[in-house]
N, C-alpha and C. Protein backbone atom coordinates (compact mmCIF):
# COMPACT_ATOMS: atom_id res chain seq x y z
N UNK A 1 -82.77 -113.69 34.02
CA UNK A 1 -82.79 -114.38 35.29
C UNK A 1 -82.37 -115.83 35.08
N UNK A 2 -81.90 -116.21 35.78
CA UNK A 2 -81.29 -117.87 35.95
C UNK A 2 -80.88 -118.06 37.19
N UNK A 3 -82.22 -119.00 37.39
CA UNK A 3 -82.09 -119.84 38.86
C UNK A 3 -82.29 -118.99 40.02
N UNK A 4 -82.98 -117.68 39.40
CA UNK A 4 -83.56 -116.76 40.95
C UNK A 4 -82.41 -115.86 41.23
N UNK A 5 -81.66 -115.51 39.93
CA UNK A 5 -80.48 -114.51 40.28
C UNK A 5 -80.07 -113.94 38.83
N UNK A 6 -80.14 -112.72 39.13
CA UNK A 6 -79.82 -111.64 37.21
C UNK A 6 -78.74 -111.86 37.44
N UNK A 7 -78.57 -112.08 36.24
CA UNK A 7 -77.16 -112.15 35.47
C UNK A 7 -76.98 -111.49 34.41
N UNK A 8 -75.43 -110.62 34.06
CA UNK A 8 -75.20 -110.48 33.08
C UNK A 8 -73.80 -109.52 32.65
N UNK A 9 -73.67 -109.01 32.02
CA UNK A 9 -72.32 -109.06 30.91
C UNK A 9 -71.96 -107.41 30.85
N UNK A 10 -70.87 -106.88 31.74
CA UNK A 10 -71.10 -105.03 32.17
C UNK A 10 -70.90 -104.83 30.37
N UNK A 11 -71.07 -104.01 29.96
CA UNK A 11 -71.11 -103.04 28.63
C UNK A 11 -69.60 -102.51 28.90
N UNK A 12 -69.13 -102.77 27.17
CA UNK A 12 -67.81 -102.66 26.63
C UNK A 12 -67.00 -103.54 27.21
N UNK A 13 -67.38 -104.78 27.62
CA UNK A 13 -66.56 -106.14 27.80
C UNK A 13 -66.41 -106.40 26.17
N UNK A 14 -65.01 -106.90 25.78
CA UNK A 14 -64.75 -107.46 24.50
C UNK A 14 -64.19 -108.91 24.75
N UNK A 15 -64.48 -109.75 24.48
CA UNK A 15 -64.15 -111.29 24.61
C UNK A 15 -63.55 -111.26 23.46
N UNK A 16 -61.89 -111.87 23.53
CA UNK A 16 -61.36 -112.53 22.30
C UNK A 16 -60.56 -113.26 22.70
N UNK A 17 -61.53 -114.38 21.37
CA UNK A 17 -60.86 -116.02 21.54
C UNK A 17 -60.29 -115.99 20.29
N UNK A 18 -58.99 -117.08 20.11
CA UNK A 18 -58.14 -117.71 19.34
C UNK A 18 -58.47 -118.83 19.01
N UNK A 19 -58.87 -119.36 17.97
CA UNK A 19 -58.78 -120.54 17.29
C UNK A 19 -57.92 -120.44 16.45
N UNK A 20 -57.34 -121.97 16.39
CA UNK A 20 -55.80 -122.49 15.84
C UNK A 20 -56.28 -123.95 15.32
N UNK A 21 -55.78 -123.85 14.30
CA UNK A 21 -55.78 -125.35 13.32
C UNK A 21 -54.71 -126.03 14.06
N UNK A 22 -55.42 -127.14 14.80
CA UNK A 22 -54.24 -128.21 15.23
C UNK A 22 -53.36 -129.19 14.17
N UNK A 23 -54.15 -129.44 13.01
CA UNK A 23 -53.70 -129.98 11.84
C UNK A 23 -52.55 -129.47 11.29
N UNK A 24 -52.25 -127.90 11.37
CA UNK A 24 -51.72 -127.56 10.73
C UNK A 24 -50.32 -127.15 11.91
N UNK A 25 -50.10 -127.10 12.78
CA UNK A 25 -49.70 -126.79 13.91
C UNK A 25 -48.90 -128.52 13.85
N UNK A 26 -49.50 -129.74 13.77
CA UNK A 26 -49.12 -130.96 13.90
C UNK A 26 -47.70 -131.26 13.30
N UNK A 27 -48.62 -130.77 11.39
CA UNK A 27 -47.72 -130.69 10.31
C UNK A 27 -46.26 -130.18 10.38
N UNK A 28 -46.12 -129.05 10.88
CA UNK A 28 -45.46 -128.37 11.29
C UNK A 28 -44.16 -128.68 12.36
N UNK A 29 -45.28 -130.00 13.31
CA UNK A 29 -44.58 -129.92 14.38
C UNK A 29 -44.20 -128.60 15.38
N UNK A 30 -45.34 -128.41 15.33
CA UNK A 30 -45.09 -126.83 16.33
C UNK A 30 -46.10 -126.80 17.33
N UNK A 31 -45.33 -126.79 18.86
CA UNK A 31 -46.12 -126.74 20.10
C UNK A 31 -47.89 -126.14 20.14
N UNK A 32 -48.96 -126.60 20.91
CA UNK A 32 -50.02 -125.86 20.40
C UNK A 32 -49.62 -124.76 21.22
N UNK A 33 -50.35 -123.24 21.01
CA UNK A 33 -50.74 -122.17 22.09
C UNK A 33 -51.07 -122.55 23.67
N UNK A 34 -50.16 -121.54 24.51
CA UNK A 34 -50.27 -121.68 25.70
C UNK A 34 -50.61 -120.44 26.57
N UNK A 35 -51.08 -120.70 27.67
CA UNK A 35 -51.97 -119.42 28.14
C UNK A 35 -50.69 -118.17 28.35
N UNK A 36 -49.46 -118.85 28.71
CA UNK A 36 -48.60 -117.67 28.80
C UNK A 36 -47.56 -117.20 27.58
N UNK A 37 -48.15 -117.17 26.77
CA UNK A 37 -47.62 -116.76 25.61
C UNK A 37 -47.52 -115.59 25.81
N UNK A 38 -46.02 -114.80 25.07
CA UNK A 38 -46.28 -113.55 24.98
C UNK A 38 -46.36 -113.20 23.43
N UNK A 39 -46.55 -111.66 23.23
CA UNK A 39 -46.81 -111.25 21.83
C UNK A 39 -45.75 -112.22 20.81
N UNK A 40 -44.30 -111.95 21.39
CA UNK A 40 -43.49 -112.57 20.28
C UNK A 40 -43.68 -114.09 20.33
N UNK A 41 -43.93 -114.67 21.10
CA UNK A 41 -44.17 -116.06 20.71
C UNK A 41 -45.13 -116.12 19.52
N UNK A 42 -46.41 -115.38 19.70
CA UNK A 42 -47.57 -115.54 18.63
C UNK A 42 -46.89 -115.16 17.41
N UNK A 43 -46.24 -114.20 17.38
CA UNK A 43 -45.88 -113.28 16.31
C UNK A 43 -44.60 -114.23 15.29
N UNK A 44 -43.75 -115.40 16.38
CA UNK A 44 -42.87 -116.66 15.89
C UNK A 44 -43.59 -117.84 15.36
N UNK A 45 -44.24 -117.70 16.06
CA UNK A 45 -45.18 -119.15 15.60
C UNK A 45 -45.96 -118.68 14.21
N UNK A 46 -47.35 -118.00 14.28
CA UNK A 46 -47.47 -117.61 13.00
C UNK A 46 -46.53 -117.18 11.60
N UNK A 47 -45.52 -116.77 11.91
CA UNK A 47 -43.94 -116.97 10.96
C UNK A 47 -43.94 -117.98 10.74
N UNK A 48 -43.85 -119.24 11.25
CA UNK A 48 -43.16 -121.01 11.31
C UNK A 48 -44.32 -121.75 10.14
N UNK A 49 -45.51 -121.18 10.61
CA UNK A 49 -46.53 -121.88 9.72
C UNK A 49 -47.40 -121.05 8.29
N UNK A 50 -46.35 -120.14 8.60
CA UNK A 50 -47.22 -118.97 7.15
C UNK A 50 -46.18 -119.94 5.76
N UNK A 51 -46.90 -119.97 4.86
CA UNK A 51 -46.32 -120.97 3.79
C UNK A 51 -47.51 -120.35 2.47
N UNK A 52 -47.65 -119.09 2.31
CA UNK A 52 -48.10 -117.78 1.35
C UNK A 52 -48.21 -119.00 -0.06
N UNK A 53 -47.26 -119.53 -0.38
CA UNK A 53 -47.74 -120.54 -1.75
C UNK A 53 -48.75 -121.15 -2.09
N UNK A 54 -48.87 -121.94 -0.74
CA UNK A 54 -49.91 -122.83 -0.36
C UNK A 54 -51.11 -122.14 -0.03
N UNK A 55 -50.88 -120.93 0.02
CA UNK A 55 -52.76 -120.16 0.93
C UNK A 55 -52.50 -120.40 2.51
N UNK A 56 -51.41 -120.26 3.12
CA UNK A 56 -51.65 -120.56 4.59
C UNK A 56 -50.73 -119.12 4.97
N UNK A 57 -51.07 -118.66 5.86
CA UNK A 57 -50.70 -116.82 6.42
C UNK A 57 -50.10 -116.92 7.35
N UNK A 58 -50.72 -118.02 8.17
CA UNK A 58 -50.17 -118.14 10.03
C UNK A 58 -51.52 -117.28 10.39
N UNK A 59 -51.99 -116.04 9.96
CA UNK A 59 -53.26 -115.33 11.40
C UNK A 59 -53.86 -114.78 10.12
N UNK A 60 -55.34 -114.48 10.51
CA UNK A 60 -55.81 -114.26 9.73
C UNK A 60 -57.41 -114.03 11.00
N UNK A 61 -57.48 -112.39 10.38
CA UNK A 61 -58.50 -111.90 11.68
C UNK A 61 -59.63 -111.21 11.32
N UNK A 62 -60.37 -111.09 10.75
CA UNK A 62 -61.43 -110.30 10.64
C UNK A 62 -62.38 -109.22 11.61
N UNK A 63 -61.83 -109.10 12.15
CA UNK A 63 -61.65 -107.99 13.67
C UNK A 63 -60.71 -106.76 13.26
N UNK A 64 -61.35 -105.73 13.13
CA UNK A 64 -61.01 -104.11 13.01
C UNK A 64 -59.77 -103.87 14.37
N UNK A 65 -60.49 -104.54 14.97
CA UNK A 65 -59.80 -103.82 16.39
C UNK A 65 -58.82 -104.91 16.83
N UNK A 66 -58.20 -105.64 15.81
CA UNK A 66 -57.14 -106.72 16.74
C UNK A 66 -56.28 -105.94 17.17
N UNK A 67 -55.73 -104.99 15.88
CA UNK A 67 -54.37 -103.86 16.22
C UNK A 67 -54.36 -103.30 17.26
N UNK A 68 -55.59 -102.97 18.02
CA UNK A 68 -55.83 -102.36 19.02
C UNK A 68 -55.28 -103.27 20.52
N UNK A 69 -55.34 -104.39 20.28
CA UNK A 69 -55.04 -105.34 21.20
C UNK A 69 -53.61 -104.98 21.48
N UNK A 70 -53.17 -105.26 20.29
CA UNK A 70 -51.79 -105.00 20.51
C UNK A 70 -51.10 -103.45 21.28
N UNK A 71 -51.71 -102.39 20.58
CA UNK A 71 -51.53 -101.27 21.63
C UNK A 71 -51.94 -101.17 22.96
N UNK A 72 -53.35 -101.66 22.83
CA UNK A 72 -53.31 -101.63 24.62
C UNK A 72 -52.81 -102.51 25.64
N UNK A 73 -52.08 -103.37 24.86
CA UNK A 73 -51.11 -104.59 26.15
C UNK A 73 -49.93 -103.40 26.27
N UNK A 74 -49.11 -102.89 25.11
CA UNK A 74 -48.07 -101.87 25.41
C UNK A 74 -48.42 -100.57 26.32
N UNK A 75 -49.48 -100.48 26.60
CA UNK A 75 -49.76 -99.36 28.05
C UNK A 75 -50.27 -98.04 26.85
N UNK A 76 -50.84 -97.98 26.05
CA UNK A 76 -51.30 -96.76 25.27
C UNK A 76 -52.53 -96.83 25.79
N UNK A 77 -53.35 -96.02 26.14
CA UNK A 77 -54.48 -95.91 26.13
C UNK A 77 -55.37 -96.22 27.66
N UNK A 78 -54.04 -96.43 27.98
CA UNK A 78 -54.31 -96.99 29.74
C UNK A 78 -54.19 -95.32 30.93
């Protein structure tokens, strides 16, 4: 309850947020993330700043189910 009204969160909502090193994005000189990005933008940008020598990848996810993201924007599973 909050403020005399239930609240709450329907079951099998998945929230996913992006955090991005602005530091490294700076370095780079590469625009930050914008809400209308599409897949290939993410998929260019992480290319621009992956530098594998140094220890830097561009994405890096610890989420089972990111892949899944990606199929269900392409209409599988819909």
């Amino acid at each position: 309850m909050a403020e005399g009204q239930l609240w709450g969160i329907p079951a099998g909502v998945d929230l996913w947020v992006m955090y991005y090193n602005k530091d490294l994005f700076d370095r780079y000189g590469i625009p930050y993330p914008e809400p209308k990005w599409t897949w290939d933008d993410f998929v260019d940008t992480i290319l621009s700043v992956r530098h594998v020598g140094e220890g830097i990848f561009g994405c890096l996810t610890d989420d089972t189910l990111f892949p899944f993201a990606l199929v269900y924007q392409h209409g599988v599973g819909s």
